[in-house]
C-alpha atoms as a PDB file:
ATOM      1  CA  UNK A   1      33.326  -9.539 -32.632  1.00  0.00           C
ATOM      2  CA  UNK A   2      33.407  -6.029 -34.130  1.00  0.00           C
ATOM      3  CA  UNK A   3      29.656  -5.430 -33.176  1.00  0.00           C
ATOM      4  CA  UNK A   4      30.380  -6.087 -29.614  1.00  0.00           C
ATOM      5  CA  UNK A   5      33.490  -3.951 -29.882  1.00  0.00           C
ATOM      6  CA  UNK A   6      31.570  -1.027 -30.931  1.00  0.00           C
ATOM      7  CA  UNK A   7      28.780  -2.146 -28.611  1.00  0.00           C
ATOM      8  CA  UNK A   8      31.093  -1.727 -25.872  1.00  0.00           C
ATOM      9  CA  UNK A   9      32.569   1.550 -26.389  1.00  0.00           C
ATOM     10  CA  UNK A  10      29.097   2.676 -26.896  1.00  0.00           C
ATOM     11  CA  UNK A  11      28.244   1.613 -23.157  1.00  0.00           C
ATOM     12  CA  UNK A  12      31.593   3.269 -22.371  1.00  0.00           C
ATOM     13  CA  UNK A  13      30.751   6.323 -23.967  1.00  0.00           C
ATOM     14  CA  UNK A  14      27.241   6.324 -21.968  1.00  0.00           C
ATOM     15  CA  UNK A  15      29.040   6.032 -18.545  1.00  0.00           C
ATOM     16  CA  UNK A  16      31.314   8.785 -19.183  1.00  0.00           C
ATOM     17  CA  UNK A  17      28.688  10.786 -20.017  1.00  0.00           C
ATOM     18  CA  UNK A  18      26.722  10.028 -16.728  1.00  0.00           C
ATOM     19  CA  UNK A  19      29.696   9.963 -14.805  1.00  0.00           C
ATOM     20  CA  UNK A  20      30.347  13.829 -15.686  1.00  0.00           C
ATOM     21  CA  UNK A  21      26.725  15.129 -15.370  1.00  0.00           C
ATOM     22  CA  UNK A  22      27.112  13.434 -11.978  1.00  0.00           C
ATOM     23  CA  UNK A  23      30.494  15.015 -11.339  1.00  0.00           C
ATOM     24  CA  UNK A  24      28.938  18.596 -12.712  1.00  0.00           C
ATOM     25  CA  UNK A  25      24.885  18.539 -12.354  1.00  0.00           C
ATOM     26  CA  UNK A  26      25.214  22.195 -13.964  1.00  0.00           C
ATOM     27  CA  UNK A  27      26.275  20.964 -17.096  1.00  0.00           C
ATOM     28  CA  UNK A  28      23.111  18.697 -18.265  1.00  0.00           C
ATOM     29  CA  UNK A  29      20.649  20.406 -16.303  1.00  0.00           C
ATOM     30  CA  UNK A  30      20.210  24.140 -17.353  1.00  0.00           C
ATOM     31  CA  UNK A  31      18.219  24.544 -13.825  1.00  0.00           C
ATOM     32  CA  UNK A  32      20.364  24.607 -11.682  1.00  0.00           C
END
C-alpha cells in the first residue's frame, strides 16, 4: 500500500510538471 502511495504522488508529481511546461513553454525549452 505504501509503494502505490509513493507510486502515485510520483505520477502526480509528473503531471504537475507537464502541466506547467504546458502553462509556460519558456520554462523547459530554452528556445523559445
Amino acid at each position: 500500500m505504501h509503494r502505490y502511495y509513493l507510486n502515485l504522488i510520483n505520477t502526480v508529481d509528473i503531471l504537475t510538471l507537464e502541466f506547467e511546461s504546458a502553462v509556460k513553454p519558456g520554462k523547459s525549452d530554452p528556445t523559445q
